[in-house]
PDB file of N, CA and C in Angstrom:
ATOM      1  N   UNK A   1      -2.835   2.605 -10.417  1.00  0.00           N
ATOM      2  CA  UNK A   1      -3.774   2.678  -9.326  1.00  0.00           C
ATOM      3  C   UNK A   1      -5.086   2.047  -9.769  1.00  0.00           C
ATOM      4  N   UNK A   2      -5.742   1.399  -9.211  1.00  0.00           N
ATOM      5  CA  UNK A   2      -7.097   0.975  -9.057  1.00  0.00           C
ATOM      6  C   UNK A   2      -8.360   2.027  -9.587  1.00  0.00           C
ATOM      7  N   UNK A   3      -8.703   1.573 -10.552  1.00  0.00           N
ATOM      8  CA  UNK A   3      -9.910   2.426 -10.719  1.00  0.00           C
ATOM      9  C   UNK A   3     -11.347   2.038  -9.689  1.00  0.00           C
ATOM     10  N   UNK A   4     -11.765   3.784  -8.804  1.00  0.00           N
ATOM     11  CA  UNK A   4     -12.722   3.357  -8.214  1.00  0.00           C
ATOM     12  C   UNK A   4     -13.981   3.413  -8.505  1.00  0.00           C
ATOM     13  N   UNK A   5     -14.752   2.349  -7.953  1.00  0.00           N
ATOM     14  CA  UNK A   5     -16.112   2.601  -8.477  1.00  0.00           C
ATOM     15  C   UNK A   5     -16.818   3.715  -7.501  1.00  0.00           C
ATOM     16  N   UNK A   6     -17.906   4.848  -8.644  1.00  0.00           N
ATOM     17  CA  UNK A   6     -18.247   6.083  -7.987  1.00  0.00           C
ATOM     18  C   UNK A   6     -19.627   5.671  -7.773  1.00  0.00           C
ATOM     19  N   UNK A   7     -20.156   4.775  -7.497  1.00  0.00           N
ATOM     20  CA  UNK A   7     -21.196   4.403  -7.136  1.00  0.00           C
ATOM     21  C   UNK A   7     -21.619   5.401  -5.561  1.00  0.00           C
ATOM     22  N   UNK A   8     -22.507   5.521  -5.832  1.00  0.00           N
ATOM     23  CA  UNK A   8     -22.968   6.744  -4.051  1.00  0.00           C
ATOM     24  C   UNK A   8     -21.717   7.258  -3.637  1.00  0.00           C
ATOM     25  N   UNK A   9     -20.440   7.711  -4.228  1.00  0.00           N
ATOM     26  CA  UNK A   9     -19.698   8.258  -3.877  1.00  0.00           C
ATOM     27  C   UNK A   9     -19.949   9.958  -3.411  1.00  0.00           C
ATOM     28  N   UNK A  10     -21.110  10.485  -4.070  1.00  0.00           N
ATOM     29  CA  UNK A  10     -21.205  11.756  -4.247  1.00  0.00           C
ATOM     30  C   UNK A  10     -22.143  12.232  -2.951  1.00  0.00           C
ATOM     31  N   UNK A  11     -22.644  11.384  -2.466  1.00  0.00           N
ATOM     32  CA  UNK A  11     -23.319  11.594  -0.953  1.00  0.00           C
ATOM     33  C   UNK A  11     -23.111  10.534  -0.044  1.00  0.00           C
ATOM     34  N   UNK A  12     -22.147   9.665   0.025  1.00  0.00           N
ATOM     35  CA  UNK A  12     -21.359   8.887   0.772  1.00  0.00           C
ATOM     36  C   UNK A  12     -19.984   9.068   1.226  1.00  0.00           C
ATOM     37  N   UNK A  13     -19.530  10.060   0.607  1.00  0.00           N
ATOM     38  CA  UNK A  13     -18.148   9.997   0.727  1.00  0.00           C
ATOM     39  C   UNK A  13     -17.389  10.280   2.041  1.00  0.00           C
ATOM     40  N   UNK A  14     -18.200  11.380   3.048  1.00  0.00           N
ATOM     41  CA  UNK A  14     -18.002  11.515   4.252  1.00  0.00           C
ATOM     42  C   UNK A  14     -18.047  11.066   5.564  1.00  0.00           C
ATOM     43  N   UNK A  15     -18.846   9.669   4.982  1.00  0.00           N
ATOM     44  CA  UNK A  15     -18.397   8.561   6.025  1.00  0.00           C
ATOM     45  C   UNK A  15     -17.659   7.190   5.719  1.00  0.00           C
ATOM     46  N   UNK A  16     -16.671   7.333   5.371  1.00  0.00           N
ATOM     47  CA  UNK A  16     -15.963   6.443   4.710  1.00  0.00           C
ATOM     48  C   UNK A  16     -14.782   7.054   5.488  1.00  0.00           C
ATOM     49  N   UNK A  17     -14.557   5.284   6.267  1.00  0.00           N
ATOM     50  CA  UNK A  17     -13.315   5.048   7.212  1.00  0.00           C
ATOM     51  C   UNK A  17     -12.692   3.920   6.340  1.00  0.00           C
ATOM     52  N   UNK A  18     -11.001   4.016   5.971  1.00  0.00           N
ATOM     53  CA  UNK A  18     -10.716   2.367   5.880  1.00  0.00           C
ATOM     54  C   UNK A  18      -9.868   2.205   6.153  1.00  0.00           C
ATOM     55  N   UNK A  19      -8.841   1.068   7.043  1.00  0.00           N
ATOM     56  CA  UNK A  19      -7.886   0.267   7.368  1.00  0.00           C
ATOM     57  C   UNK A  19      -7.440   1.102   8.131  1.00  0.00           C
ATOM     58  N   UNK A  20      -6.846   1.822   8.122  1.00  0.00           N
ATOM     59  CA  UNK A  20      -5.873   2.309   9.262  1.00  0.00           C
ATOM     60  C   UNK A  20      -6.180   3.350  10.164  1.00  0.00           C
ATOM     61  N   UNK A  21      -7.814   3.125  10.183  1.00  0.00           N
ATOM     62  CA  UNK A  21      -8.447   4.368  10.483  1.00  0.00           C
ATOM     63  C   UNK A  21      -8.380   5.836  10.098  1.00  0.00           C
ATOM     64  N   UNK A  22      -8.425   5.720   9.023  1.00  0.00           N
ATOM     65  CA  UNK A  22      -8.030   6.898   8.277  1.00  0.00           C
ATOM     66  C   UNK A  22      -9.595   7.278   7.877  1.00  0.00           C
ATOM     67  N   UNK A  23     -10.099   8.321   8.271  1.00  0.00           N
ATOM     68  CA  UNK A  23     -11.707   9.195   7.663  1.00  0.00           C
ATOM     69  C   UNK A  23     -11.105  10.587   6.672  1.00  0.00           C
ATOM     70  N   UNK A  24     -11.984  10.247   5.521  1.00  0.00           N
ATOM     71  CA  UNK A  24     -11.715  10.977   4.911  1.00  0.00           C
ATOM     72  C   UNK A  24     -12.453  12.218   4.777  1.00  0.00           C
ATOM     73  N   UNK A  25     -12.197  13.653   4.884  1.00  0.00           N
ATOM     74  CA  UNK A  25     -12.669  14.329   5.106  1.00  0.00           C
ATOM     75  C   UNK A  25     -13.256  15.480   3.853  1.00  0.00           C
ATOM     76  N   UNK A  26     -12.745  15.142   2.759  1.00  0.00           N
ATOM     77  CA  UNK A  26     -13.494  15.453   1.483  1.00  0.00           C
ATOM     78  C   UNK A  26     -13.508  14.548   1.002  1.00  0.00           C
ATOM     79  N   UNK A  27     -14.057  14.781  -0.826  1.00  0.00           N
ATOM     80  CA  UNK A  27     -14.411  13.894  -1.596  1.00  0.00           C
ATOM     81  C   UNK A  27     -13.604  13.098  -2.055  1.00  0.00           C
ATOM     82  N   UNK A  28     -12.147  14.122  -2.411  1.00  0.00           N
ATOM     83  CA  UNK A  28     -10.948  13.471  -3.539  1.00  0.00           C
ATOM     84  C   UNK A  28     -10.051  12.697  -1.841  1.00  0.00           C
ATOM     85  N   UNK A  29     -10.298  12.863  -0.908  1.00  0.00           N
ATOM     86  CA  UNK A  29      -9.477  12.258   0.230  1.00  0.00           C
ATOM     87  C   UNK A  29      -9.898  10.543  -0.059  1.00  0.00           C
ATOM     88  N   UNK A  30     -11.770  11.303  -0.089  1.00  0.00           N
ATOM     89  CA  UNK A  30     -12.144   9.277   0.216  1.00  0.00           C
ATOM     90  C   UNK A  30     -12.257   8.958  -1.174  1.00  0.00           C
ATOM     91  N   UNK A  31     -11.843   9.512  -2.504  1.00  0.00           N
ATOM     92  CA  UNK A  31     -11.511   8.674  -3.506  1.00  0.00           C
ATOM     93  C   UNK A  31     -10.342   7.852  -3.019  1.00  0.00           C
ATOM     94  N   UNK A  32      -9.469   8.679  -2.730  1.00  0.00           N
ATOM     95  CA  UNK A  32      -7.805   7.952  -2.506  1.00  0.00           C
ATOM     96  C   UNK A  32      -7.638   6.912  -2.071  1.00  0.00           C
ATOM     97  N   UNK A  33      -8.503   7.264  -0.738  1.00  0.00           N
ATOM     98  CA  UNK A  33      -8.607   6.234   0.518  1.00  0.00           C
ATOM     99  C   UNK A  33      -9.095   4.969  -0.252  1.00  0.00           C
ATOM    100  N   UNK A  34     -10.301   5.098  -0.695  1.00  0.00           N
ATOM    101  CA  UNK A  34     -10.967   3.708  -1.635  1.00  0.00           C
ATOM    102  C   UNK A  34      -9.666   2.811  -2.324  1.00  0.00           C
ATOM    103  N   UNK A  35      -9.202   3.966  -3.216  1.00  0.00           N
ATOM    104  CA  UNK A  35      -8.109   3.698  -4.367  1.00  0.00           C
ATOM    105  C   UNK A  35      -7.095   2.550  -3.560  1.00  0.00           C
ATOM    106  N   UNK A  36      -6.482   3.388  -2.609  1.00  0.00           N
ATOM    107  CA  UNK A  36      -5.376   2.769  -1.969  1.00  0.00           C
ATOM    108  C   UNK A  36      -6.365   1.424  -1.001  1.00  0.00           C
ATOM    109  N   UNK A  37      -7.327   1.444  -0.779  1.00  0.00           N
ATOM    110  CA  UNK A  37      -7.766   0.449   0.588  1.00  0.00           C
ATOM    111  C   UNK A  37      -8.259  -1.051  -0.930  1.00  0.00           C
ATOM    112  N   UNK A  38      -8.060  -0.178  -2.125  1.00  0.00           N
ATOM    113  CA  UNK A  38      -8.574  -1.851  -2.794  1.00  0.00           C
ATOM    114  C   UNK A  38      -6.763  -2.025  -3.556  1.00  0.00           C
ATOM    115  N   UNK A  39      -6.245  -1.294  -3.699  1.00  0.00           N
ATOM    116  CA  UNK A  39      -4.952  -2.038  -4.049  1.00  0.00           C
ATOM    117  C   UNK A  39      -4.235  -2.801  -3.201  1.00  0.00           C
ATOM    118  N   UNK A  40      -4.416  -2.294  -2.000  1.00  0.00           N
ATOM    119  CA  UNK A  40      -4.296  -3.034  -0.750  1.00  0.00           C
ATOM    120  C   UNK A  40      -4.182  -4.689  -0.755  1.00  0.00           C
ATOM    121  N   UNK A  41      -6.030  -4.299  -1.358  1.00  0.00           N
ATOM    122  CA  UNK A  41      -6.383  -6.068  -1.091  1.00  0.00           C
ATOM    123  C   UNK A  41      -6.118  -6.579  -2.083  1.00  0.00           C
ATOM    124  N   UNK A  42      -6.093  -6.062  -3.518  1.00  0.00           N
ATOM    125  CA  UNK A  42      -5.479  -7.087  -4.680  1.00  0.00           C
ATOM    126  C   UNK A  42      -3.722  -7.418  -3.973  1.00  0.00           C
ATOM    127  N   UNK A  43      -3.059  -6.199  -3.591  1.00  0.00           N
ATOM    128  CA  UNK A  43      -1.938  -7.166  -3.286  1.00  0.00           C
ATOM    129  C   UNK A  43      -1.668  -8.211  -2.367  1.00  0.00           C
ATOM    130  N   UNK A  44      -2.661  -8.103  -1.241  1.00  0.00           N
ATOM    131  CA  UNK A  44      -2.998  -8.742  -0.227  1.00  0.00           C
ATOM    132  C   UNK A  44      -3.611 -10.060  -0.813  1.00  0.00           C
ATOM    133  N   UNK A  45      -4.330  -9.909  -1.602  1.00  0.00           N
ATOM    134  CA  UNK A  45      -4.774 -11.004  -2.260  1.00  0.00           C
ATOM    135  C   UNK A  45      -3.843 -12.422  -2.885  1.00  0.00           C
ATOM    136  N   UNK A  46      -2.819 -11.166  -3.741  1.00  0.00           N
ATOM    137  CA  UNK A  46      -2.330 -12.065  -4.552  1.00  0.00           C
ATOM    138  C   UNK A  46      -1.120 -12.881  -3.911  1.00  0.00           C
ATOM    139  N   UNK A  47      -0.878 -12.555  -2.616  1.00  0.00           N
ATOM    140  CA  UNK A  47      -0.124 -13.710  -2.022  1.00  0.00           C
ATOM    141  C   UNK A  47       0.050 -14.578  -1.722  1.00  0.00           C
ATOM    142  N   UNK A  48       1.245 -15.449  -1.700  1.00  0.00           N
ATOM    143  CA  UNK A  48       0.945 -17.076  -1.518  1.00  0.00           C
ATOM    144  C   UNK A  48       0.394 -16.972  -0.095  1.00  0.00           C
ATOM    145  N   UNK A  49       0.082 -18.496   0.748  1.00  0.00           N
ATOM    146  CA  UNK A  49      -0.155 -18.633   1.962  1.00  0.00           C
ATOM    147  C   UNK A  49       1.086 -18.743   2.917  1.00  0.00           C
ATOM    148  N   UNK A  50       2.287 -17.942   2.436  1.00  0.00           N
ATOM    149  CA  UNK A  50       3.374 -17.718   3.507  1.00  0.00           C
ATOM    150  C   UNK A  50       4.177 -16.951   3.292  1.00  0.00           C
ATOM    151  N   UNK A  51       3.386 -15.786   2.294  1.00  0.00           N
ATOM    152  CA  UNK A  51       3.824 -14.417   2.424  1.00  0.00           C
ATOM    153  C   UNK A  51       3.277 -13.510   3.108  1.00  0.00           C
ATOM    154  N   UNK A  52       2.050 -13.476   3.705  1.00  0.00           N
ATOM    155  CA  UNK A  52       1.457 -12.474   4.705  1.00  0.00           C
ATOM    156  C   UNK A  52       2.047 -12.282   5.539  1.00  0.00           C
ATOM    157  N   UNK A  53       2.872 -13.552   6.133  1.00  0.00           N
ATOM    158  CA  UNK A  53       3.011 -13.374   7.405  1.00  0.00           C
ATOM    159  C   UNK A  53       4.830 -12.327   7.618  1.00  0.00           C
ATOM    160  N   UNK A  54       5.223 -12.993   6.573  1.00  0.00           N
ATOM    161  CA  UNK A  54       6.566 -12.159   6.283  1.00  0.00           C
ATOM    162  C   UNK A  54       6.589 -10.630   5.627  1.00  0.00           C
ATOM    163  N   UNK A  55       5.305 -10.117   5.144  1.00  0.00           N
ATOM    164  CA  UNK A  55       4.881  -9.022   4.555  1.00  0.00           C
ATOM    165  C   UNK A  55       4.513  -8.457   5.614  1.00  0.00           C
ATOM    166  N   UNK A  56       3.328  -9.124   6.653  1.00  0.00           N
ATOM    167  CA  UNK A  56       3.616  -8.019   7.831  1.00  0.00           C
ATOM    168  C   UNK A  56       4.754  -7.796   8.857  1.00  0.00           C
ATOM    169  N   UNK A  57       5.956  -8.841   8.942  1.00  0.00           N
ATOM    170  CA  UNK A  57       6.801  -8.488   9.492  1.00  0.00           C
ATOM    171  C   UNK A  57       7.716  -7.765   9.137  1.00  0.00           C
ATOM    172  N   UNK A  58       7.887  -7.804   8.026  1.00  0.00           N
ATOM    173  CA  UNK A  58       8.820  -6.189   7.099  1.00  0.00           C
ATOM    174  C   UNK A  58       8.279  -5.418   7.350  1.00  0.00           C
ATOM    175  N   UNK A  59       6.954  -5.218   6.800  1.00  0.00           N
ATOM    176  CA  UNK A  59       6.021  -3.814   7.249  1.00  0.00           C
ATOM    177  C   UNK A  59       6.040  -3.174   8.624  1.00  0.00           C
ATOM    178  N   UNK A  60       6.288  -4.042   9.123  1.00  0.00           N
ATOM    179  CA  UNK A  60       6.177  -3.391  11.157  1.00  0.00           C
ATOM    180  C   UNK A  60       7.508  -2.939  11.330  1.00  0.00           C
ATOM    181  N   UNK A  61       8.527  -3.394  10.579  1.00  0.00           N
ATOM    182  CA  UNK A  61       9.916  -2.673  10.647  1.00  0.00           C
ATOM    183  C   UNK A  61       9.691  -1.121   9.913  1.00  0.00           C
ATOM    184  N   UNK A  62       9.463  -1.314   8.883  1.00  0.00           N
ATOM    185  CA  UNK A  62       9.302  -0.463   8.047  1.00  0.00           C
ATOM    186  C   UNK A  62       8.674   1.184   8.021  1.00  0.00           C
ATOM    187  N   UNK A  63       7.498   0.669   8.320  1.00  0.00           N
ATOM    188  CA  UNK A  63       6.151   1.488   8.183  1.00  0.00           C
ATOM    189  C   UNK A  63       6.654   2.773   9.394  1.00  0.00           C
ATOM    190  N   UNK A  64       6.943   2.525  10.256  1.00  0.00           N
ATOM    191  CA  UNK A  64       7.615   3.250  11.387  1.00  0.00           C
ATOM    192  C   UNK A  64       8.875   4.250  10.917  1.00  0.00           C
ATOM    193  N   UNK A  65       9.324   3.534  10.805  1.00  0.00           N
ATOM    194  CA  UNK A  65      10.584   4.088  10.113  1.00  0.00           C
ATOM    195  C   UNK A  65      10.722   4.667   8.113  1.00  0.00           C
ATOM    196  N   UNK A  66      10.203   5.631   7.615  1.00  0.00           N
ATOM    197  CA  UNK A  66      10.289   5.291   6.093  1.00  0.00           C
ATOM    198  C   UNK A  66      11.615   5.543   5.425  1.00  0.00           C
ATOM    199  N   UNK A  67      12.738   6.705   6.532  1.00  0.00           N
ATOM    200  CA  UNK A  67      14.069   6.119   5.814  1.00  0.00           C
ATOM    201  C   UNK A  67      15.012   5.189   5.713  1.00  0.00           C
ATOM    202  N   UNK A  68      14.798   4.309   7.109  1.00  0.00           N
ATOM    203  CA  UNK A  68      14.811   2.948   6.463  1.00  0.00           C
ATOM    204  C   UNK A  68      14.255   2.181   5.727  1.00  0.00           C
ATOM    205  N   UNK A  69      13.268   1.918   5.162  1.00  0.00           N
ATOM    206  CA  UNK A  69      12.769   1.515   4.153  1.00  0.00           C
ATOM    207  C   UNK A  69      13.302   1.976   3.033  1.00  0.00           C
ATOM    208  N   UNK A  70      13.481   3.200   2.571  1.00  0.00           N
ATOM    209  CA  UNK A  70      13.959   4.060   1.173  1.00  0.00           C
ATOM    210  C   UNK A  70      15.500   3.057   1.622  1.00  0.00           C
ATOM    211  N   UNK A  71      16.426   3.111   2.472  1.00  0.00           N
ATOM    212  CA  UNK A  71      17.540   2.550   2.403  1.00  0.00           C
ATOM    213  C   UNK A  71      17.415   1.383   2.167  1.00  0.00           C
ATOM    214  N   UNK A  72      16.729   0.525   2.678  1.00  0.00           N
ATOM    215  CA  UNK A  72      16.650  -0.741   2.168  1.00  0.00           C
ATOM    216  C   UNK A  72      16.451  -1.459   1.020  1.00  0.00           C
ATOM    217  N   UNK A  73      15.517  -0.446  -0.114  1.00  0.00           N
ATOM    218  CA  UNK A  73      15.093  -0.407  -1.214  1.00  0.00           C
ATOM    219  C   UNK A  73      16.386  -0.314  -1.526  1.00  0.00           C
ATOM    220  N   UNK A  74      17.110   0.988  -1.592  1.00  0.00           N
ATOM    221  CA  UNK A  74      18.292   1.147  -2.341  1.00  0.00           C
ATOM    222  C   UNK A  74      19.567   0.283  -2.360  1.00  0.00           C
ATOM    223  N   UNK A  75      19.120  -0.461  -0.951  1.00  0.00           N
ATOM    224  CA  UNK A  75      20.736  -1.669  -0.895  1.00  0.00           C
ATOM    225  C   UNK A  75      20.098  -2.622  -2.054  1.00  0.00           C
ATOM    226  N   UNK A  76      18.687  -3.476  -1.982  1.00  0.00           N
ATOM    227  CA  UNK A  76      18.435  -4.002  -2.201  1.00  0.00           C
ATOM    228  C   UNK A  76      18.449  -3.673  -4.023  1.00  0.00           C
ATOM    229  N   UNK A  77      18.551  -2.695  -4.422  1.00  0.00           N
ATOM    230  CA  UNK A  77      18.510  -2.437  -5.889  1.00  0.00           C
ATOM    231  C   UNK A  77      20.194  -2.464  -6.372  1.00  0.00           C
ATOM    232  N   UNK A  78      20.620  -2.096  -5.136  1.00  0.00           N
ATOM    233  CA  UNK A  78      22.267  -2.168  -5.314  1.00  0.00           C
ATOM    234  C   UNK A  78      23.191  -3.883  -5.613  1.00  0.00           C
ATOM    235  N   UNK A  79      22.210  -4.714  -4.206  1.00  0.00           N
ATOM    236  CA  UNK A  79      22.818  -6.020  -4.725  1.00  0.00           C
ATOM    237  C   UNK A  79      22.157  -6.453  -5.860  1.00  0.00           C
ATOM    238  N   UNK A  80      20.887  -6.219  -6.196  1.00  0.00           N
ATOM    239  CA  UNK A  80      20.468  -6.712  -7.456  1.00  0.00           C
ATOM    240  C   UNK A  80      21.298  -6.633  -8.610  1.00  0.00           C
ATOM    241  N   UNK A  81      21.714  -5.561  -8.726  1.00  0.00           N
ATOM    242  CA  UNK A  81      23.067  -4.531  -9.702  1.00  0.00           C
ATOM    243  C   UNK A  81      23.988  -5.614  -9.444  1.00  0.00           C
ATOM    244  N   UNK A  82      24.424  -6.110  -8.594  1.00  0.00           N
ATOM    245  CA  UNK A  82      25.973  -6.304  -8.604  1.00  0.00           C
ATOM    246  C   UNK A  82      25.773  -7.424  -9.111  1.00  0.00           C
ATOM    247  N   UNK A  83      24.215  -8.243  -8.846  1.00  0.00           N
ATOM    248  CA  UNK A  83      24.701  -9.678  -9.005  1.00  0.00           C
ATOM    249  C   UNK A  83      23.882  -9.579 -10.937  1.00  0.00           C
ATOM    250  N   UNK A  84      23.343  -8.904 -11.490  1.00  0.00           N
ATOM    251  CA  UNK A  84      23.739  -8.628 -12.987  1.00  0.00           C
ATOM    252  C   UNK A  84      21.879  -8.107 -13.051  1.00  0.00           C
ATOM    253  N   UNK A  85      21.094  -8.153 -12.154  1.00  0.00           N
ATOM    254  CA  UNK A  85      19.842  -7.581 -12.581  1.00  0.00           C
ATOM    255  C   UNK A  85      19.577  -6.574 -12.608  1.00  0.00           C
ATOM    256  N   UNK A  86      17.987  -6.422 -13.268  1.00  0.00           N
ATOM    257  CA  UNK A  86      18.165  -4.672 -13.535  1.00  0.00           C
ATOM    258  C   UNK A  86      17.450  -3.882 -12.078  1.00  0.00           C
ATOM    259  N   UNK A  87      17.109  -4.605 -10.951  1.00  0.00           N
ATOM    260  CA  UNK A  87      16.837  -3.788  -9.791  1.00  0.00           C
ATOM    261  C   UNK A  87      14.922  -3.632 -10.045  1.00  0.00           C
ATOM    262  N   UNK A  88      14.265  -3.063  -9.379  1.00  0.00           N
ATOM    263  CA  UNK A  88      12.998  -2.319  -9.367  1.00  0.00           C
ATOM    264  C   UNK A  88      12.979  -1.230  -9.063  1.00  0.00           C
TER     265      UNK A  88
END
């Protein structure tokens, strides 16, 4: 996880909204929130220019649904297996 910076965290923390409209309503909530809203953007970052667009279209399947996703993970670790890798 992302280490966050605690800069005015200690009398800021209760107005801190990010991405998905999520407000955090204690302190350790809007650490998280920070945590997760900058790993976000490093992964968001580190994509080529024609993976966003396929990252949000998995995600919109996905995000809705999370036991499909867990299944999909698991086929997907399954063909990895068969065809001789070690999966994620």
């Amino acid at each position: 996880m992302t280490t966050v910076p605690a800069i005015g965290m200690e009398s800021d923390w209760d107005q801190a909204t990010y991405g998905t409209e999520h407000t955090a309503t204690t302190q350790d909530a809007c650490i998280q929130a920070v945590s997760v809203h900058y790993d976000a953007h490093a992964l968001w970052d580190g994509l080529t220019l024609i993976e966003p667009d396929g990252l949000a279209s998995i995600l919109s399947h996905l995000l809705p649904a999370p036991d499909r996703g867990a299944e999909i993970l698991a086929l997907a670790r399954r063909h990895k297996s068969l065809k001789g890798g070690t999966g994620t």
